[in-house]
C-alpha atoms as a PDB file:
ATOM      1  CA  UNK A   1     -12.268   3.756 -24.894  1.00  0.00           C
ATOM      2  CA  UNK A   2      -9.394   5.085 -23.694  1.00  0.00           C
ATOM      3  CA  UNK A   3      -6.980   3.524 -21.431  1.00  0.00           C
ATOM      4  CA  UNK A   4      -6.961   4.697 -17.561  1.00  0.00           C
ATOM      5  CA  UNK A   5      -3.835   6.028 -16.525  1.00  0.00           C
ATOM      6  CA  UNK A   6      -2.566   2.699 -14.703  1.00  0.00           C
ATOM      7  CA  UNK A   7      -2.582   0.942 -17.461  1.00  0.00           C
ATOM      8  CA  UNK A   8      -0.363   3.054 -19.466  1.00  0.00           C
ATOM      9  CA  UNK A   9       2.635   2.489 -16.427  1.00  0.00           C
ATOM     10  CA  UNK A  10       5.331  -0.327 -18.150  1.00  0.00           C
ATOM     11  CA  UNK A  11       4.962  -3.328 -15.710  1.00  0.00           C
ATOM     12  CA  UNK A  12       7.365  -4.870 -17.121  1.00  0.00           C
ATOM     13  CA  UNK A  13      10.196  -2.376 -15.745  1.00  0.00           C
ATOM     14  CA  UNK A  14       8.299  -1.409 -12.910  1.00  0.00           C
ATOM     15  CA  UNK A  15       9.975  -2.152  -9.480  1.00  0.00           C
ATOM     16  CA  UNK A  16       8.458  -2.408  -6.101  1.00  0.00           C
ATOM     17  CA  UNK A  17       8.520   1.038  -4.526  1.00  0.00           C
ATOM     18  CA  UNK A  18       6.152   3.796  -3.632  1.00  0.00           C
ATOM     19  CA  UNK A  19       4.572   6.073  -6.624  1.00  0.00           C
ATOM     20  CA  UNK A  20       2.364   8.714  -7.453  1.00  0.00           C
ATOM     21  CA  UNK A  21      -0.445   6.945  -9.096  1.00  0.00           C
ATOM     22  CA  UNK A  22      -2.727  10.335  -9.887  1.00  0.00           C
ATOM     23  CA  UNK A  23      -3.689  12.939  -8.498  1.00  0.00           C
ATOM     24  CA  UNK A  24      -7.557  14.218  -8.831  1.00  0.00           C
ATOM     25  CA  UNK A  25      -9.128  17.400  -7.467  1.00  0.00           C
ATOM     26  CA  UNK A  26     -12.152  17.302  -6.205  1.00  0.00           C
ATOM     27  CA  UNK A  27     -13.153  21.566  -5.826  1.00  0.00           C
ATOM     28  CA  UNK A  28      -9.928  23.236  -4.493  1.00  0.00           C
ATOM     29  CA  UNK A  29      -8.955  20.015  -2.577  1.00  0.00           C
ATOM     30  CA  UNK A  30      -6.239  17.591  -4.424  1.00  0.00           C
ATOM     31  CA  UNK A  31      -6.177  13.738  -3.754  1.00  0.00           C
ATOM     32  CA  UNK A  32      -3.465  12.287  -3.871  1.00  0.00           C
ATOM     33  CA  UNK A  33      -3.228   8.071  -4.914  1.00  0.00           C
ATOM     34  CA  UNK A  34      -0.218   6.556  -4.299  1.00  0.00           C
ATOM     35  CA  UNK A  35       0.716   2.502  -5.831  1.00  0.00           C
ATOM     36  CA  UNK A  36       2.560   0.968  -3.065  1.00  0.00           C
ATOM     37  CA  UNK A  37       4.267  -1.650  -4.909  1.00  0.00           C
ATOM     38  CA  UNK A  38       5.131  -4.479  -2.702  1.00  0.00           C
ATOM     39  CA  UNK A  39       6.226  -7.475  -5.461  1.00  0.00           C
ATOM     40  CA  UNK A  40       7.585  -6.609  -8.864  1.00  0.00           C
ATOM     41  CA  UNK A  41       5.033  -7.386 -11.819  1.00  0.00           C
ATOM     42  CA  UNK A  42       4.900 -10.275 -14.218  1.00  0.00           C
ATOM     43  CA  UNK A  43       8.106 -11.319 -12.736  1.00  0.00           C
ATOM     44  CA  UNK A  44       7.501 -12.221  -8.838  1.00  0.00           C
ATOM     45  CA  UNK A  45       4.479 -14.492  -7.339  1.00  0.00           C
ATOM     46  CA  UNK A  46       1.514 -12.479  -6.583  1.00  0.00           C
ATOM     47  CA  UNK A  47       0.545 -11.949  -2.734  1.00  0.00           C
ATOM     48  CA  UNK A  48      -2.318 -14.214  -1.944  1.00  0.00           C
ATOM     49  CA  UNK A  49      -5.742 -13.438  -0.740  1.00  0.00           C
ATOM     50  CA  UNK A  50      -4.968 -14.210   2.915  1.00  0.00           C
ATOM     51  CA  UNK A  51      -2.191 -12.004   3.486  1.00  0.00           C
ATOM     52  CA  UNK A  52      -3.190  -9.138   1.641  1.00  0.00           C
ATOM     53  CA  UNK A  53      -6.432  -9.147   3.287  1.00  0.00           C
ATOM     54  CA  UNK A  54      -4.316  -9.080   6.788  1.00  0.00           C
ATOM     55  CA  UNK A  55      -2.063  -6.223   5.562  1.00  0.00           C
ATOM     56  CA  UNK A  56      -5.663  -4.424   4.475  1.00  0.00           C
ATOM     57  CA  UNK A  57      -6.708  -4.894   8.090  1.00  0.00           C
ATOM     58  CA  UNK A  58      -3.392  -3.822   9.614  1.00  0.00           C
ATOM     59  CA  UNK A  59      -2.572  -0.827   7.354  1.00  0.00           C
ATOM     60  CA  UNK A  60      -6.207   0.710   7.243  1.00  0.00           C
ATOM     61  CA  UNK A  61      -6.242   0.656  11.241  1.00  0.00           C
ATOM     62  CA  UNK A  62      -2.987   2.228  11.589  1.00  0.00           C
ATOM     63  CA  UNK A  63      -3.230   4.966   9.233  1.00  0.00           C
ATOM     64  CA  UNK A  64      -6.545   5.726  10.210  1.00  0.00           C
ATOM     65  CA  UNK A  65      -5.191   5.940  13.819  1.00  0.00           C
ATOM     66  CA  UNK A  66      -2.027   7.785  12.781  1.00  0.00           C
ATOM     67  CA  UNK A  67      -1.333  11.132  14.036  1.00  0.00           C
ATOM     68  CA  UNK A  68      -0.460  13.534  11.681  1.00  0.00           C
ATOM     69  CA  UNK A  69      -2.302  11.255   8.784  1.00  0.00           C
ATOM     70  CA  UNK A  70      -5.812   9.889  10.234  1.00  0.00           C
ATOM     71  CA  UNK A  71      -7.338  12.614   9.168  1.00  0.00           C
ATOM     72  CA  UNK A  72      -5.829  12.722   5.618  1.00  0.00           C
ATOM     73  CA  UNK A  73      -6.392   8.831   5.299  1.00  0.00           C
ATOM     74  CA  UNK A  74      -9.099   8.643   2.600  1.00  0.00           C
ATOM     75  CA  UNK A  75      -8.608   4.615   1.404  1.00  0.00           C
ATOM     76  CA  UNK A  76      -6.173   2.023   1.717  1.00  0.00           C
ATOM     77  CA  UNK A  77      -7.043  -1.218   0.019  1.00  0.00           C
ATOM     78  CA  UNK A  78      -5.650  -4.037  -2.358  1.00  0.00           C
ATOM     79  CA  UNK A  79      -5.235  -3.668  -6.067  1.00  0.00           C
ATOM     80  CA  UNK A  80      -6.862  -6.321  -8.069  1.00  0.00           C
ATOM     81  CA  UNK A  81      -3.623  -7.816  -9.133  1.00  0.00           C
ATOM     82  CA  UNK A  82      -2.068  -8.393  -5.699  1.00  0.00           C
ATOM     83  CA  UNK A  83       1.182  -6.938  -6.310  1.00  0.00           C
ATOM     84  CA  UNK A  84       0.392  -4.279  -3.995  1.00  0.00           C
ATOM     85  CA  UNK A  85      -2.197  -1.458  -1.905  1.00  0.00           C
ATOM     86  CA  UNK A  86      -3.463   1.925  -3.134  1.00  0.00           C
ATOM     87  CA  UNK A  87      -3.146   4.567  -0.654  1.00  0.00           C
ATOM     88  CA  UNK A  88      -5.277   7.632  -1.195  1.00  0.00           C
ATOM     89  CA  UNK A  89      -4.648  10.959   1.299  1.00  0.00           C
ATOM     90  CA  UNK A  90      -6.117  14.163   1.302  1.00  0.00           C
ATOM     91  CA  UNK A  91      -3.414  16.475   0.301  1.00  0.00           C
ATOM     92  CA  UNK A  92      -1.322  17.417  -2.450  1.00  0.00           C
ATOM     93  CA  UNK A  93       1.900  14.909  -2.237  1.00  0.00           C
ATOM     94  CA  UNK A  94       4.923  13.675  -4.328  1.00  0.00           C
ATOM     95  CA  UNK A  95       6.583  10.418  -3.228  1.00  0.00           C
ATOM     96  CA  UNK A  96       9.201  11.691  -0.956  1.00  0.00           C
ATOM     97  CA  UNK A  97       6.909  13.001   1.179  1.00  0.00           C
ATOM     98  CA  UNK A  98       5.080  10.171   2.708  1.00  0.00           C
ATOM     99  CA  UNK A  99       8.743   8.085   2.909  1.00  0.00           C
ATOM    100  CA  UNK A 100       8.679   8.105   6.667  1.00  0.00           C
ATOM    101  CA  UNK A 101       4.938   7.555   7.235  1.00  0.00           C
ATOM    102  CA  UNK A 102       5.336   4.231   4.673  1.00  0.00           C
ATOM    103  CA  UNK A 103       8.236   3.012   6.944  1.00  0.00           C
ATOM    104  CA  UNK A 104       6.433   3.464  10.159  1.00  0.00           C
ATOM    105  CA  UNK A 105       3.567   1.519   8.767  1.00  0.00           C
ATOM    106  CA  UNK A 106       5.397  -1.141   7.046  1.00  0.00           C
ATOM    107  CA  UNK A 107       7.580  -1.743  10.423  1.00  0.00           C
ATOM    108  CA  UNK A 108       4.048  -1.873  12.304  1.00  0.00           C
ATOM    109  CA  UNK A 109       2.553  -4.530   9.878  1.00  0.00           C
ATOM    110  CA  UNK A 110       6.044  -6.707  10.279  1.00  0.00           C
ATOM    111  CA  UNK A 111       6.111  -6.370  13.952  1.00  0.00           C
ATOM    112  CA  UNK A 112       2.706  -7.017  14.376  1.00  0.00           C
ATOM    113  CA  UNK A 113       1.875  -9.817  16.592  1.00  0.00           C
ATOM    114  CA  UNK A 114      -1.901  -9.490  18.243  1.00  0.00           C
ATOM    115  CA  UNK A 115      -5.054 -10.296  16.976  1.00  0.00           C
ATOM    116  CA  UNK A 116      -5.817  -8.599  13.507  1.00  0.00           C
ATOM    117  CA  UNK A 117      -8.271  -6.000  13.797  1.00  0.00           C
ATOM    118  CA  UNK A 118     -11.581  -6.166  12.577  1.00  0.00           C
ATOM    119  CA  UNK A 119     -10.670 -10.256  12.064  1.00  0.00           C
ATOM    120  CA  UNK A 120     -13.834 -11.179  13.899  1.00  0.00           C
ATOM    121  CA  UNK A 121     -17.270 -12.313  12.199  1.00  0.00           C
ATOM    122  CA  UNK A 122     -19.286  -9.132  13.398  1.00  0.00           C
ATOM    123  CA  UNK A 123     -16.621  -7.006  11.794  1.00  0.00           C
ATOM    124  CA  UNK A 124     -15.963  -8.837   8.462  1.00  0.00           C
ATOM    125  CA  UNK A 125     -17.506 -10.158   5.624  1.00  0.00           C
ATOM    126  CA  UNK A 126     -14.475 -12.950   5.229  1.00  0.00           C
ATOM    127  CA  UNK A 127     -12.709 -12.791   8.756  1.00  0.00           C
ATOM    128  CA  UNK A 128     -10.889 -16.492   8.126  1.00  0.00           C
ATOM    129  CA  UNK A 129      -9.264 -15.136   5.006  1.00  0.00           C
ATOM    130  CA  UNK A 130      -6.271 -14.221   7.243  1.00  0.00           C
ATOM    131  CA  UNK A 131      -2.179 -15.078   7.380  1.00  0.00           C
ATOM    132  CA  UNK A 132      -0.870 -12.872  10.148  1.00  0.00           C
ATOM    133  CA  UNK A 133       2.516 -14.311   9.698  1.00  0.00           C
ATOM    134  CA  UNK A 134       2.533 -14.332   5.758  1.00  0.00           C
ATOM    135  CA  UNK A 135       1.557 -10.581   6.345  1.00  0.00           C
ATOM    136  CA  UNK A 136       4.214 -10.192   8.691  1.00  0.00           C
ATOM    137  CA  UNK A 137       7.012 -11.746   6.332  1.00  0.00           C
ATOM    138  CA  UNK A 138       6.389  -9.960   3.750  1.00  0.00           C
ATOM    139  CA  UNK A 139       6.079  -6.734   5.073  1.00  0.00           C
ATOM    140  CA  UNK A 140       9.592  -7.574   6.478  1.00  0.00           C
ATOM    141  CA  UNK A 141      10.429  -8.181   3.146  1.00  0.00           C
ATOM    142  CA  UNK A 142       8.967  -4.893   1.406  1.00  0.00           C
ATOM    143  CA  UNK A 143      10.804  -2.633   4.584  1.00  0.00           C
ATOM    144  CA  UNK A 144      13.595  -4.204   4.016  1.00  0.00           C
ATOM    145  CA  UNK A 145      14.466  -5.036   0.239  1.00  0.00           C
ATOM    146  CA  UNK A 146      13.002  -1.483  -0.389  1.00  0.00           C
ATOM    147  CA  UNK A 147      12.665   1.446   1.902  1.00  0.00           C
ATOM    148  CA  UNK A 148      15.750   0.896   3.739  1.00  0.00           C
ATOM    149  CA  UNK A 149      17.226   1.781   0.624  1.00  0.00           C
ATOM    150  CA  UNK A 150      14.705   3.594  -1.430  1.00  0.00           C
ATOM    151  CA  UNK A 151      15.996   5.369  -5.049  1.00  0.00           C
ATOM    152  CA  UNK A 152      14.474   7.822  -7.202  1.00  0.00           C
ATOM    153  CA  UNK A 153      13.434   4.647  -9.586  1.00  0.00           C
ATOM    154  CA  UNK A 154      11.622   3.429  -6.762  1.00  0.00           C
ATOM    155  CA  UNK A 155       9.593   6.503  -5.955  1.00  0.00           C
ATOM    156  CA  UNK A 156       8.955   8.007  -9.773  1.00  0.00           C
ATOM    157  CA  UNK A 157       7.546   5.399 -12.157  1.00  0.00           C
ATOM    158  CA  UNK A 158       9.409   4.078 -14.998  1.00  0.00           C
ATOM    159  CA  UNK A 159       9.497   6.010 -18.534  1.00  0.00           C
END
């Protein structure tokens, strides 16, 4: 078998930023995934299982209530190896061009101080499998250590 495209990015010089993972076309519509990279691979501690399923709560309910991107907002969710969230939107995009909307989320999630959406036993399978303020540090951390001073080798993986 071949390997999937993913697998074929060098973790071991990639850096926490915001990247193109693919982009698939489904008719004339393109999709665009995107890696949001909040720890660096292999060489930082992976987010744990609490937090990441907070920052799943809070980023899905803000882009899907976004508006200019609700409608565009096709998945946001975890990657298996907890170093960061896949974003998938409607649209034909390159890095650069979802900058802003990253930042306004990621100062959201840090700010965020209420009760996590969806964090109730009606409205999730594992609602006590939350860290509000582990969520809220490290989305500090991510705004930050990297968008406040994004590079090109932050938003166009690694050769």
């Amino acid at each position: 078998m071949e390997k999937i495209a993913s697998f074929t990015v060098n973790h071991l010089t990639l850096l926490p930023g915001i990247y193109v993972s693919r982009k698939d076309h489904i008719g004339a519509e393109t999709v665009t995934t995107f890696d949001i990279r909040m720890t660096r691979p292999n060489f930082e501690p992976v987010m744990n299982t609490a937090e990441v399923h907070t920052i799943e709560h809070l980023g899905a309910t803000f882009l899907r209530n976004h508006k200019e991107y609700a409608d565009k907002t096709v998945y946001f969710g975890p990657m298996g190896c907890r170093t960061g969230f896949y974003l998938i939107l409607a649209g034909d995009y390159e890095s650069k061009d979802i900058v802003d909307l990253i930042k306004e989320l990621f100062v959201f999630m840090k700010d965020f101080r209420d009760e996590v959406p969806g964090a109730a036993p009606r409205d999730c399978g594992n609602y006590l499998d939350m860290n509000l303020s582990m969520a809220n540090y490290l989305a500090k951390k991510f705004y930050e250590e990297v968008l406040c001073s994004l590079t090109d080798e932050r938003l166009n993986y690694p050769e």
